[in-house]
C-alpha atoms as a PDB file:
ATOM      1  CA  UNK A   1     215.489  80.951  55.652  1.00  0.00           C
ATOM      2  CA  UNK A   2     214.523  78.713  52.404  1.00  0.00           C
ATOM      3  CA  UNK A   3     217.674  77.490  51.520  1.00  0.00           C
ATOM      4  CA  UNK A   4     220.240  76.581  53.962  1.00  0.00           C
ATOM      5  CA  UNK A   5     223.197  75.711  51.597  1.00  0.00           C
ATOM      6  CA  UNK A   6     222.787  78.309  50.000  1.00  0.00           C
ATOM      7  CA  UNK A   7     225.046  81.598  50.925  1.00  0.00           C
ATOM      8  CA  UNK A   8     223.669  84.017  53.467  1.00  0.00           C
ATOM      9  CA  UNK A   9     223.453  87.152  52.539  1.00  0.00           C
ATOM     10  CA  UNK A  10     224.422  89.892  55.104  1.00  0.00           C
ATOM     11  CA  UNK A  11     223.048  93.579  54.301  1.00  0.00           C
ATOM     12  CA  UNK A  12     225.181  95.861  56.692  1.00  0.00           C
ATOM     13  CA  UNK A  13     225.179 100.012  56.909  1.00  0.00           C
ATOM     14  CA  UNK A  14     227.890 102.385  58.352  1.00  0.00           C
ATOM     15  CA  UNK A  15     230.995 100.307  57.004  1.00  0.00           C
ATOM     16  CA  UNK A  16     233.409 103.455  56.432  1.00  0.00           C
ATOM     17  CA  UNK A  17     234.930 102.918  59.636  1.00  0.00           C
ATOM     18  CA  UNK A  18     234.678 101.155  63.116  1.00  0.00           C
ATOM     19  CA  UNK A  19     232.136  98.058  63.840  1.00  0.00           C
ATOM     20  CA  UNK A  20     230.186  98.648  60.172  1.00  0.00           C
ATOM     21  CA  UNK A  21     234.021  97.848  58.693  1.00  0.00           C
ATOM     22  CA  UNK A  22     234.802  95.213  60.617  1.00  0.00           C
ATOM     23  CA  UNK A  23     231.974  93.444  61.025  1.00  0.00           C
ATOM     24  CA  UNK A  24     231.882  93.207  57.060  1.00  0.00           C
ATOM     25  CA  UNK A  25     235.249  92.315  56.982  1.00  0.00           C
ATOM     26  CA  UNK A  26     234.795  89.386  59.549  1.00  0.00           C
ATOM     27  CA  UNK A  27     231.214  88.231  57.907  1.00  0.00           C
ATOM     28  CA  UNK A  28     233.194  88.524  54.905  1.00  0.00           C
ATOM     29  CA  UNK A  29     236.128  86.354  55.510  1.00  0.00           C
ATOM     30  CA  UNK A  30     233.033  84.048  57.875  1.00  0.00           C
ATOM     31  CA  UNK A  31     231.854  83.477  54.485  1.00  0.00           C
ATOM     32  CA  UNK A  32     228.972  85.639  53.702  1.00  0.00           C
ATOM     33  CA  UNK A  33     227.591  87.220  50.719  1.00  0.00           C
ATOM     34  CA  UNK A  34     228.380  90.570  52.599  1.00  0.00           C
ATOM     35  CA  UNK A  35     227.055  94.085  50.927  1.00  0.00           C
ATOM     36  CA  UNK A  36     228.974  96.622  52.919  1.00  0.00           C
ATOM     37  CA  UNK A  37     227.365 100.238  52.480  1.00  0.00           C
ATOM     38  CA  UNK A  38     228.139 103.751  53.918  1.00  0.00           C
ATOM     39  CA  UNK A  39     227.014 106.996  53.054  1.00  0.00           C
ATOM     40  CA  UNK A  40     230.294 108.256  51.708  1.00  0.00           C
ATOM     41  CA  UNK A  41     232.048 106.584  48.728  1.00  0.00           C
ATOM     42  CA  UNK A  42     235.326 108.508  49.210  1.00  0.00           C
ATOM     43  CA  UNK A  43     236.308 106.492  52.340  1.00  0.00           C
ATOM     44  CA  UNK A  44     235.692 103.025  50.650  1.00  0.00           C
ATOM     45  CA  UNK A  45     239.580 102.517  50.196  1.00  0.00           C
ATOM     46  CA  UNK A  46     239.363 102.133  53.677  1.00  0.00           C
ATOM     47  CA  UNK A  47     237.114  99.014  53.984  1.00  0.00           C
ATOM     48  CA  UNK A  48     238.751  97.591  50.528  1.00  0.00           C
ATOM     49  CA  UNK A  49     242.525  97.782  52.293  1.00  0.00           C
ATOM     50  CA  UNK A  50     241.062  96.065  55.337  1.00  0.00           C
ATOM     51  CA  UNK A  51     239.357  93.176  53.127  1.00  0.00           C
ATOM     52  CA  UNK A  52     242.393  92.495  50.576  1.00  0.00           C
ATOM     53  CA  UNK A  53     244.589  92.468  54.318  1.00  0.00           C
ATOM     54  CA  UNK A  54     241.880  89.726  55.569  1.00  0.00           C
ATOM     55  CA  UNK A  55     242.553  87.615  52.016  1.00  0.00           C
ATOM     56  CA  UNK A  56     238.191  88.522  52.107  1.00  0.00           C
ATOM     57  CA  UNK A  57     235.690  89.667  49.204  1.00  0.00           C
ATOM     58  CA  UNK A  58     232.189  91.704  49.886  1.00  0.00           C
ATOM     59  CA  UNK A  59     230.400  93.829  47.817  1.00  0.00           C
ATOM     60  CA  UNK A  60     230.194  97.815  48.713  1.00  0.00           C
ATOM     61  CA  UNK A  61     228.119  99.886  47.636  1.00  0.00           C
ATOM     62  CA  UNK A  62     226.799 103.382  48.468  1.00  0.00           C
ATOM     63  CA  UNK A  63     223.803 104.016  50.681  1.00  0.00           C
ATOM     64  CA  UNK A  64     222.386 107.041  52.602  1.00  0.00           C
ATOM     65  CA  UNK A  65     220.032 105.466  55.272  1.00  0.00           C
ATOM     66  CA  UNK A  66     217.663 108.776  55.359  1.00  0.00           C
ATOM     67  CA  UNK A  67     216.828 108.208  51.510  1.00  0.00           C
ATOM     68  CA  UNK A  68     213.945 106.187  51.486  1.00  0.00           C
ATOM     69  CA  UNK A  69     214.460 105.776  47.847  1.00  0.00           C
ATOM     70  CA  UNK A  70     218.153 104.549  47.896  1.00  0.00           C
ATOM     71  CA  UNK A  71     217.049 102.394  50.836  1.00  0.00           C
ATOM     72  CA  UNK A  72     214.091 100.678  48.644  1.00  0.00           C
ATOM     73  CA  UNK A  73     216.530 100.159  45.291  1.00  0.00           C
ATOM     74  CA  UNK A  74     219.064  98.883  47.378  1.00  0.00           C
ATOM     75  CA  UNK A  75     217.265  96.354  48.886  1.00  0.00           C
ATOM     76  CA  UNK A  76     215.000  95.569  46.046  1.00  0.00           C
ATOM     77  CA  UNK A  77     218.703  95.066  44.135  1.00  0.00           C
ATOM     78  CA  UNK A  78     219.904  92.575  46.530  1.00  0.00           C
ATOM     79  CA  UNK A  79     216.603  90.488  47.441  1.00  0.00           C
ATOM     80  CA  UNK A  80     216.531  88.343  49.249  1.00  0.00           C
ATOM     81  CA  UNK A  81     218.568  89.899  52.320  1.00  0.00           C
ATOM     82  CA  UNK A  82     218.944  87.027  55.113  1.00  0.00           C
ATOM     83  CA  UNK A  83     220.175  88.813  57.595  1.00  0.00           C
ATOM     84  CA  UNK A  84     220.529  92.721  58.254  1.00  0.00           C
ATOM     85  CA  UNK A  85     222.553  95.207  60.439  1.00  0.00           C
ATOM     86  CA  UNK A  86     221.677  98.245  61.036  1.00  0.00           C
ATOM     87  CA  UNK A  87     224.968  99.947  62.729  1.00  0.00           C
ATOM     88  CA  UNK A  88     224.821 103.511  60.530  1.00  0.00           C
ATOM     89  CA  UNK A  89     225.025 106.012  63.401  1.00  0.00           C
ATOM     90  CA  UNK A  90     226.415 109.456  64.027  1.00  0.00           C
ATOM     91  CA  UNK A  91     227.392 111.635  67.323  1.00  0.00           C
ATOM     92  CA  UNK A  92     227.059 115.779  67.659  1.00  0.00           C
ATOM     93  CA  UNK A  93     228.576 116.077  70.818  1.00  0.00           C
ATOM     94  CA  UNK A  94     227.629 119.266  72.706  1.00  0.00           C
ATOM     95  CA  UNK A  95     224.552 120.194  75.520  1.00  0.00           C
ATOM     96  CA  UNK A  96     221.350 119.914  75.013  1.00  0.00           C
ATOM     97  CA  UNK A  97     220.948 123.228  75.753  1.00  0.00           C
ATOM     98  CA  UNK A  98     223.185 124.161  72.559  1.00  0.00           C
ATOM     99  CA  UNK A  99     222.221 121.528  69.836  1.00  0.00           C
ATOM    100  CA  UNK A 100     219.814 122.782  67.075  1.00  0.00           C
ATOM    101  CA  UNK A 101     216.637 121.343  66.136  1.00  0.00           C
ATOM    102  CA  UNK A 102     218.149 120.470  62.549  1.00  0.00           C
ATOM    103  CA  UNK A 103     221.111 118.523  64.691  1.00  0.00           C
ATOM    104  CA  UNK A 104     218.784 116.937  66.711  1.00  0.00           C
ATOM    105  CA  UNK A 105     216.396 115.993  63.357  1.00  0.00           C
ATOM    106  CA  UNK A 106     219.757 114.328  61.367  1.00  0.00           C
ATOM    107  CA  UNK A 107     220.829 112.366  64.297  1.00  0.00           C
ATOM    108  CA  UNK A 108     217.698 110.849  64.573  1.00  0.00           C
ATOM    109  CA  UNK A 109     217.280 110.666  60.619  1.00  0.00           C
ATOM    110  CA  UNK A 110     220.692 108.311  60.707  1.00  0.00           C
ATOM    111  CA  UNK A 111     220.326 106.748  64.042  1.00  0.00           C
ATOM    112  CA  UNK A 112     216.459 105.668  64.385  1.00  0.00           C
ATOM    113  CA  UNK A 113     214.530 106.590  61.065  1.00  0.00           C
ATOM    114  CA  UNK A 114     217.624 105.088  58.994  1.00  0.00           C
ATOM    115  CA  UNK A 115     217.441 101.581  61.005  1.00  0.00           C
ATOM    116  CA  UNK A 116     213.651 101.496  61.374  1.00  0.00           C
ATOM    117  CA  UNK A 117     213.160 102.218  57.361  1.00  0.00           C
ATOM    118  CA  UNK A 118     215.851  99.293  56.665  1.00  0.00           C
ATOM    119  CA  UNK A 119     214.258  97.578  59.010  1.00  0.00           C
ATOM    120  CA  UNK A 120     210.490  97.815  57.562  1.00  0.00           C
ATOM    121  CA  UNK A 121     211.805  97.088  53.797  1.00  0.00           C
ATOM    122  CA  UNK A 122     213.832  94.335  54.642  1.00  0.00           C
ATOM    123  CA  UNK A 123     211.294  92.565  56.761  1.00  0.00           C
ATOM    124  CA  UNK A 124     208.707  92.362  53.998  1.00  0.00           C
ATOM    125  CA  UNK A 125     211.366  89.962  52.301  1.00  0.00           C
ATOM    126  CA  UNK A 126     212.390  88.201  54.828  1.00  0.00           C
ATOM    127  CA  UNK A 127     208.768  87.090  55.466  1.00  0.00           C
ATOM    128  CA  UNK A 128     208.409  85.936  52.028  1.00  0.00           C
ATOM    129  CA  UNK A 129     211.618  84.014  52.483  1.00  0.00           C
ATOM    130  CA  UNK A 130     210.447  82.125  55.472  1.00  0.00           C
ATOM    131  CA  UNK A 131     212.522  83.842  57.876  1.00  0.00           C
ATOM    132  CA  UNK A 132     215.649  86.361  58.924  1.00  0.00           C
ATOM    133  CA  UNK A 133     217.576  87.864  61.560  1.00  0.00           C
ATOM    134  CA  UNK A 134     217.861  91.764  62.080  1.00  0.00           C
ATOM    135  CA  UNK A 135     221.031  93.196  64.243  1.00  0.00           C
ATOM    136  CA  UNK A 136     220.458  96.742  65.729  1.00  0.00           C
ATOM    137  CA  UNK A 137     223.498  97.668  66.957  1.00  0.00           C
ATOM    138  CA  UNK A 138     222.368 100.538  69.308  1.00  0.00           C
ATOM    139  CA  UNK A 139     224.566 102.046  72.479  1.00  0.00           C
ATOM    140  CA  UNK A 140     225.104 101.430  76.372  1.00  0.00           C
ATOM    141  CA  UNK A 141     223.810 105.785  75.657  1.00  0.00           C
ATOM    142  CA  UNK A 142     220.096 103.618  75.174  1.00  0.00           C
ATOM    143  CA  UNK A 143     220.485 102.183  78.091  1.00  0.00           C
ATOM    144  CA  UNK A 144     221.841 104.788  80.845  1.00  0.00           C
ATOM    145  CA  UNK A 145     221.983 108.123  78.750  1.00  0.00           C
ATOM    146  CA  UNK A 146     225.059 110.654  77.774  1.00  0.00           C
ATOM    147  CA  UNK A 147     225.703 113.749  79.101  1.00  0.00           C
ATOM    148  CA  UNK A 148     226.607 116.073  76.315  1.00  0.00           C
ATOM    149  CA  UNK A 149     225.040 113.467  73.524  1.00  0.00           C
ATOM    150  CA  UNK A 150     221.503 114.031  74.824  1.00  0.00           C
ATOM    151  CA  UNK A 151     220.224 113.456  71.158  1.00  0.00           C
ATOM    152  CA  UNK A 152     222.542 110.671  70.270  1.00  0.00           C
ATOM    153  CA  UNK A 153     221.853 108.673  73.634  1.00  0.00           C
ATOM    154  CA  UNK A 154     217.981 109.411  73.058  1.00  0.00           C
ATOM    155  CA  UNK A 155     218.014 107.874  69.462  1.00  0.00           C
ATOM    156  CA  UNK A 156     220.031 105.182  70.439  1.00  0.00           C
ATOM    157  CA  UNK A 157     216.999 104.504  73.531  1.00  0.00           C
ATOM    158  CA  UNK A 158     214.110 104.749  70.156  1.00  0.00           C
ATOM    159  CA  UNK A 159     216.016 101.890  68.714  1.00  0.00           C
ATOM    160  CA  UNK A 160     216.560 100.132  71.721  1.00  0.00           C
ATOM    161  CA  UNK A 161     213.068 100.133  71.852  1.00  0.00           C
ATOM    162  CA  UNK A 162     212.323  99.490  68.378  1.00  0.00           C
ATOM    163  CA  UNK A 163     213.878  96.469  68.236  1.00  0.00           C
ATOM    164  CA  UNK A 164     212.300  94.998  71.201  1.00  0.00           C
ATOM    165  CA  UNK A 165     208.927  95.660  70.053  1.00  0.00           C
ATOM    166  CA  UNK A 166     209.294  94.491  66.347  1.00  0.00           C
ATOM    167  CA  UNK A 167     210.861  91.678  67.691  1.00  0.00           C
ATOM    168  CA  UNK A 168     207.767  89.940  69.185  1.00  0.00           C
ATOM    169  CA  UNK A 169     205.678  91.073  66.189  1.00  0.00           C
ATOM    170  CA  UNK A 170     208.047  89.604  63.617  1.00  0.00           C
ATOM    171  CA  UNK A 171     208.553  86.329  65.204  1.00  0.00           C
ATOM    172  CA  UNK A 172     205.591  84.488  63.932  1.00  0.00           C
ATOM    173  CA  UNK A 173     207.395  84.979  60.482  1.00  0.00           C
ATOM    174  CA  UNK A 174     210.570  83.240  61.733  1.00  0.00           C
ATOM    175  CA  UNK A 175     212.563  86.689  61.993  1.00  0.00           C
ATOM    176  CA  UNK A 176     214.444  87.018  65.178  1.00  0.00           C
ATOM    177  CA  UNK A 177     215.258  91.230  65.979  1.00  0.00           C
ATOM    178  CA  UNK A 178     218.471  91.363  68.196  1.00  0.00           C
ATOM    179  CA  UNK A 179     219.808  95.167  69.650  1.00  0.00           C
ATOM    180  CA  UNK A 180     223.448  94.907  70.335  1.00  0.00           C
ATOM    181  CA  UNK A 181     224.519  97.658  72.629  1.00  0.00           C
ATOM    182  CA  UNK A 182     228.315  98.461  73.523  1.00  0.00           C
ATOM    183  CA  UNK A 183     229.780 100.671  75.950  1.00  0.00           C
ATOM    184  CA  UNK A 184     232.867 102.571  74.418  1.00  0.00           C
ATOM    185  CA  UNK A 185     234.836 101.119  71.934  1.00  0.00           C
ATOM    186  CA  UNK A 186     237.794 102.537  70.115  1.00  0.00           C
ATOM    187  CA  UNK A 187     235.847 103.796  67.011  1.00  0.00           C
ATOM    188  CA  UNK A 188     235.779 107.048  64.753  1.00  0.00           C
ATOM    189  CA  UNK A 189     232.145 108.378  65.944  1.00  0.00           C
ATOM    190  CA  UNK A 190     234.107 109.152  69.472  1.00  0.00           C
ATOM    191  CA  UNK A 191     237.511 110.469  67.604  1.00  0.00           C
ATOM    192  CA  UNK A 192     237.600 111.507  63.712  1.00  0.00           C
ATOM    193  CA  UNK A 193     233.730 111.233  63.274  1.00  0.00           C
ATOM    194  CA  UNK A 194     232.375 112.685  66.106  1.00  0.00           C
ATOM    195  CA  UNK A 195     230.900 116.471  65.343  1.00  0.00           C
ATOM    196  CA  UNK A 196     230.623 119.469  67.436  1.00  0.00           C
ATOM    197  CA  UNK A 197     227.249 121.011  67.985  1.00  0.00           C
ATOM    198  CA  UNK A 198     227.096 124.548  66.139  1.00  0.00           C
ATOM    199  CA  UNK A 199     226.885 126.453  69.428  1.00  0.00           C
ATOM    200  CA  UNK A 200     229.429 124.597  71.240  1.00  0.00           C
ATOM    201  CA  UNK A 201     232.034 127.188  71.654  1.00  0.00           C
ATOM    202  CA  UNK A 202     229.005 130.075  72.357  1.00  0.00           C
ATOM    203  CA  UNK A 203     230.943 131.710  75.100  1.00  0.00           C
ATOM    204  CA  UNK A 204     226.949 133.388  75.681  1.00  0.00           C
ATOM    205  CA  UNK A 205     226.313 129.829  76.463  1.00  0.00           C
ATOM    206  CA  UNK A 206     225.642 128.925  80.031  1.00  0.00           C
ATOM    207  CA  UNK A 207     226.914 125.621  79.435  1.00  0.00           C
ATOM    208  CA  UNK A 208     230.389 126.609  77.056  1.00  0.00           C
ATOM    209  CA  UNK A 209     233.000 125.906  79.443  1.00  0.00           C
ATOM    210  CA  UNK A 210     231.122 122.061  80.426  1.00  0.00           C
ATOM    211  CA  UNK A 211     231.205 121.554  76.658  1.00  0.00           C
ATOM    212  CA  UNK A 212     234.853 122.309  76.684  1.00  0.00           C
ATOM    213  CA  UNK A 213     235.418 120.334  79.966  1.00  0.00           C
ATOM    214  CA  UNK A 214     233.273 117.676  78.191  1.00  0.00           C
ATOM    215  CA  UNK A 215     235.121 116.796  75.657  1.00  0.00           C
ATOM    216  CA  UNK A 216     238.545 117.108  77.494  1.00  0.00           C
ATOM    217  CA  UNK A 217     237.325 114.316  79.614  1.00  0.00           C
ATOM    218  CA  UNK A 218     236.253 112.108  76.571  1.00  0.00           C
ATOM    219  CA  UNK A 219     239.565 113.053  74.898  1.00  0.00           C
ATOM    220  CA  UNK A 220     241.696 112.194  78.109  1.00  0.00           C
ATOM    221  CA  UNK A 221     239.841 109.969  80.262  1.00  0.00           C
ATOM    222  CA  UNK A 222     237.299 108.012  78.233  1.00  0.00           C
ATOM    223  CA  UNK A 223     238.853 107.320  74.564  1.00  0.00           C
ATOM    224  CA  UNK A 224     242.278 106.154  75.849  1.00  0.00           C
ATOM    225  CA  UNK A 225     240.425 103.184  78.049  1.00  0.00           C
ATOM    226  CA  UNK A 226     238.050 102.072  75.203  1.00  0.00           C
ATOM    227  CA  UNK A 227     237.637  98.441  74.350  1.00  0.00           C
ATOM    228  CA  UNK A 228     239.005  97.058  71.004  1.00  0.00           C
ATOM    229  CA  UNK A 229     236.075  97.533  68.658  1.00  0.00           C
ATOM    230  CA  UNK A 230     237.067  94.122  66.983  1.00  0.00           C
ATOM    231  CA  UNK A 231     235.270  92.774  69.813  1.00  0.00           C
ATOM    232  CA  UNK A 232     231.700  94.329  69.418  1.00  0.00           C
ATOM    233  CA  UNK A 233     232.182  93.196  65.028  1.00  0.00           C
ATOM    234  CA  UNK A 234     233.027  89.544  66.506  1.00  0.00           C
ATOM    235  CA  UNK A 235     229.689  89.002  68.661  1.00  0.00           C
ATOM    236  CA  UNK A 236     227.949  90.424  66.118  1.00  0.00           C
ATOM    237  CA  UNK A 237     229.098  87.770  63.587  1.00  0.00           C
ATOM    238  CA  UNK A 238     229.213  85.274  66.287  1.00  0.00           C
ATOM    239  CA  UNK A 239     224.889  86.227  66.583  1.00  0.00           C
ATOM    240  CA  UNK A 240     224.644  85.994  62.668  1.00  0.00           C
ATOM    241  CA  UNK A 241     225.954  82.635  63.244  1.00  0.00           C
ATOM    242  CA  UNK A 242     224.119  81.167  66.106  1.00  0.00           C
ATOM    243  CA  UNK A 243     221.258  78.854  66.161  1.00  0.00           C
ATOM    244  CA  UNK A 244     219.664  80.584  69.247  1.00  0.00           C
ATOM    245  CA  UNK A 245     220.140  84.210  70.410  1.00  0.00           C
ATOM    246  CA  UNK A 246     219.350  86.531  73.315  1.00  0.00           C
ATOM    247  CA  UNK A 247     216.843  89.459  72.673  1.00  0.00           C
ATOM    248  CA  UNK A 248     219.898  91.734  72.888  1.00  0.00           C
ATOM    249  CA  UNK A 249     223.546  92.024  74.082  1.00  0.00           C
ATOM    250  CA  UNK A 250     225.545  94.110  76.394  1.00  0.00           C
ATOM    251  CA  UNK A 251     229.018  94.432  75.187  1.00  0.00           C
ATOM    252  CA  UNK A 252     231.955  95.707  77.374  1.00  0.00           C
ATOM    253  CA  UNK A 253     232.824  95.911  80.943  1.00  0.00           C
ATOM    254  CA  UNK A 254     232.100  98.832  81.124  1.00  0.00           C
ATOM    255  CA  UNK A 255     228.532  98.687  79.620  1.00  0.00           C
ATOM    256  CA  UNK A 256     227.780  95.531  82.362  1.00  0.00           C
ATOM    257  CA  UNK A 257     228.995  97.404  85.087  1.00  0.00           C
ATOM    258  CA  UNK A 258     226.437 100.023  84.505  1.00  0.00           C
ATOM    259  CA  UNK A 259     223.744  98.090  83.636  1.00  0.00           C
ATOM    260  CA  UNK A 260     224.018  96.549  86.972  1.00  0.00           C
ATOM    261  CA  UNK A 261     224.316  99.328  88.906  1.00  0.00           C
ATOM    262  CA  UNK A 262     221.107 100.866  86.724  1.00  0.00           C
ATOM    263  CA  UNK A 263     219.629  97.349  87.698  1.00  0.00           C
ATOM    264  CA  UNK A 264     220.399  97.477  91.209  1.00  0.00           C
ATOM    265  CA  UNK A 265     219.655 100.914  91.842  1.00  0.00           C
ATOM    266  CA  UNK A 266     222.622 102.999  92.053  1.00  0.00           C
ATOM    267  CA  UNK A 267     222.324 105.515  89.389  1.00  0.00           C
ATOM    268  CA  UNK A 268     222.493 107.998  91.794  1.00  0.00           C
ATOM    269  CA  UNK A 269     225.956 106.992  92.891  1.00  0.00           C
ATOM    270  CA  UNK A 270     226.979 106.427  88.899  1.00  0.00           C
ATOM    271  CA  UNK A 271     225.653 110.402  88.127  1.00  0.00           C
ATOM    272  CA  UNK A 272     227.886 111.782  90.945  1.00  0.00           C
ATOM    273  CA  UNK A 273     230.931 110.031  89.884  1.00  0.00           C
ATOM    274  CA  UNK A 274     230.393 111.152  86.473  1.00  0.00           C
ATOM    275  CA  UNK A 275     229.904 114.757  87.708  1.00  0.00           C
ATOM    276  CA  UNK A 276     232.722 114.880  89.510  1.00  0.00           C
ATOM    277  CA  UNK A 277     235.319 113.777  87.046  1.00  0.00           C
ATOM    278  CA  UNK A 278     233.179 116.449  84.477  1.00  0.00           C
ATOM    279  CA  UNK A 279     233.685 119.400  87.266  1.00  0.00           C
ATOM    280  CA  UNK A 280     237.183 118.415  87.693  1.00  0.00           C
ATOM    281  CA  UNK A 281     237.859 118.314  83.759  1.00  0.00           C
ATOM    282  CA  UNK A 282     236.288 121.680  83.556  1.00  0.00           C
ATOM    283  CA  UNK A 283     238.240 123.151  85.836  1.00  0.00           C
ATOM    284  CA  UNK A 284     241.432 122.060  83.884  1.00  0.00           C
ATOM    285  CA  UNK A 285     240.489 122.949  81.174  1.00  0.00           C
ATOM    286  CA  UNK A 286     239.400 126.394  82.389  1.00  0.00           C
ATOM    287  CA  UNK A 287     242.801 126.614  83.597  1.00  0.00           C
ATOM    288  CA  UNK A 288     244.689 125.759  80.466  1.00  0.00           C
ATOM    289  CA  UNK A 289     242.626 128.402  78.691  1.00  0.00           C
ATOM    290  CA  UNK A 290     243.704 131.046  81.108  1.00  0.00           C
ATOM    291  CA  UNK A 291     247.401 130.205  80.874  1.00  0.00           C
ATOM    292  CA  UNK A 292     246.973 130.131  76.573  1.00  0.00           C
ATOM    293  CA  UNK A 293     245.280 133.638  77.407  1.00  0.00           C
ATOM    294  CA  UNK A 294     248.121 134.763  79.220  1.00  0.00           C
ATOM    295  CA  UNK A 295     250.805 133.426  76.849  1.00  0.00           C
ATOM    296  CA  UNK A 296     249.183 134.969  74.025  1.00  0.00           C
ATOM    297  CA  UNK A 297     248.612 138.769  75.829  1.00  0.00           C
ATOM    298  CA  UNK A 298     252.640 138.583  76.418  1.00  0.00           C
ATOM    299  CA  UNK A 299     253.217 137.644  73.010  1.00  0.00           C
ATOM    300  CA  UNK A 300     250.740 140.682  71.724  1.00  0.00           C
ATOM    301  CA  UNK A 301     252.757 143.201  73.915  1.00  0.00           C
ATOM    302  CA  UNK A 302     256.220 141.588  72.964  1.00  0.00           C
ATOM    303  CA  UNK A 303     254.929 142.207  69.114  1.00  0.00           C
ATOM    304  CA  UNK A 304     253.915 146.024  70.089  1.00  0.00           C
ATOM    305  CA  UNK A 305     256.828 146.830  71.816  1.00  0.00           C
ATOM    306  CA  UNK A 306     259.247 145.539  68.655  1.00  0.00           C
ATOM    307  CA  UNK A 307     257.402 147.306  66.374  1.00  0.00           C
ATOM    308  CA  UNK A 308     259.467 149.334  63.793  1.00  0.00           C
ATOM    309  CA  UNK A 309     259.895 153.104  64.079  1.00  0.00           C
ATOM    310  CA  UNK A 310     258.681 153.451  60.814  1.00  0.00           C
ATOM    311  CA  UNK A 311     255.147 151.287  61.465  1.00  0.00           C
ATOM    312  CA  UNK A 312     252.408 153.638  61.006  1.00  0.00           C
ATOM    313  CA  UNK A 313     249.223 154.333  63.639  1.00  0.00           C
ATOM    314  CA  UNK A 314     246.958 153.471  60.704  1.00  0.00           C
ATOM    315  CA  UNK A 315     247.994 150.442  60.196  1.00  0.00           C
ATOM    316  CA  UNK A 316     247.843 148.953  63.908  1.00  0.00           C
ATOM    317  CA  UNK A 317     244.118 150.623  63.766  1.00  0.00           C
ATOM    318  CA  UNK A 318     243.174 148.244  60.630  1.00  0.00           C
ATOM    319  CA  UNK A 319     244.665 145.149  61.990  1.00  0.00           C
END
């Protein structure tokens, strides 16, 4: 970068929620010139409470990754960008038997296309500048893969990728490309923000009551042991400020753990633990929807059997 006193400026996507918001809330209060963007403007008062709690100022402003356009004004706005993170993302959680082509298409819009446009407009400046650093934050998914997030955990693998390829072909311009990749982390793409595929209560789907037991065992198994997502925005700043980085970073014990056992061989062993606990939470959850089923026949005979005198044959037809 040209000029070292002067303020970095930090470019960073996705900051609605989880580690978009608090990375810019951290590289804010670090002392960044931080431009915090997201996609929708009506959850800004989010990000704004969070930097006015950290006594921290950044500039937001609204971007939609998958608009080439908007990408090229935005950066064109705020030239020169010295350092970049691409951390937009979003989940549709269902089989890949059930997710539609058009599902498939905007997850990889957001997740790859988004980063890899940001990427290619940013980079141009940066090598005028004499240098810049690019953070892709991608996903332990890139790594091992997700069952049930077969498009998510394939986009996430693009970008892993991605940003060890560019990496090598940017650094004769003094740009270093680093892909962050956490396990699970308590963020809104695996509560609030996480979407349903279309089909994924098709009971004429083969794979309807996995999708159900699926997302029981994210809702009672995996979310409640997530890591603090604080941690994944702190390495991230901690990166923007170091003088020498890895090519990428594996955040979370419970992304190591399975990066080893990918590493040593025992994915095998990893896939049949993972199958078991999905069995197991399908089966549950097969059983709670019998029991509602039951409950709710009893109450629809304890309705008929109260019914006034007076209540007409007609009427029970139309309802």
């Amino acid at each position: 970068m040209v000029d070292d006193d002067r303020q970095k400026r930090v470019l960073i996507t996705g900051c609605s929620s989880g580690f978009g918001l608090l990375t810019a809330v951290l590289s804010a209060k670090a002392g960044f010139d931080c431009i915090a963007t997201m996609r929708n403007m009506s959850r800004a008062d989010y990000l704004r409470g969070a930097l006015k709690q950290a006594g921290a100022c950044a500039k937001i402003e609204q971007l939609d990754v998958t608009s080439p356009e908007a990408v090229r004004q935005l950066v064109a706005r705020y030239a020169p960008v010295d350092i970049l993170v691409n951390n937009a993302g979003i989940l549709v959680m269902g089989s890949a038997l059930d997710i539609t082509e058009e599902e498939i298409r905007r997850v990889f819009e957001t997740n790859y296309f988004g980063a890899v446009g940001l990427t290619r407009a940013v980079a141009r400046q940066m090598i005028e500048a004499g240098g810049g650093l690019i953070i892709n934050v991608a996903s332990l998914a890139g790594l091992v893969g997700h069952p049930f997030n077969a498009a998510y955990a394939a986009a996430k693998h693009a970008l892993v990728g991605f940003s060890r390829s560019v990496r090598l072909e940017l650094k004769p311009f003094n740009i270093d490309v680093v892909s962050v990749e956490p396990g699970y982390h308590r963020t809104e793409i695996i509560r609030s923000n996480a979407n349903l595929t279309e089909n994924f209560y098709d009971k004429q789907s083969p794979m309807f009551e996995y999708n159900r037991g699926f997302l029981k065992l994210m809702l009672d198994e995996i979310v409640p042991r997530a890591a603090d997502a604080e941690r994944v925005a702190k390495k991230i700043v901690e990166i923007m400020q170091a003088e020498k980085r890895k090519p990428h970073y594996v955040i979370g014990k419970d992304a190591k753990l399975l990066t080893i056992a990918k590493w040593l061989g025992l994915t095998f062993y990893v896939e049949k633990w993972i199958y078991k606990y999905l069995v197991r939470a399908t089966r549950r959850e097969n059983r709670r929807a019998e029991a509602r089923g039951r409950r709710q026949r009893s109450d629809n005979r304890g309705q008929t059997k109260h019914k006034p005198a007076g209540a007409s044959r007609r009427t029970g037809d139309r309802r």
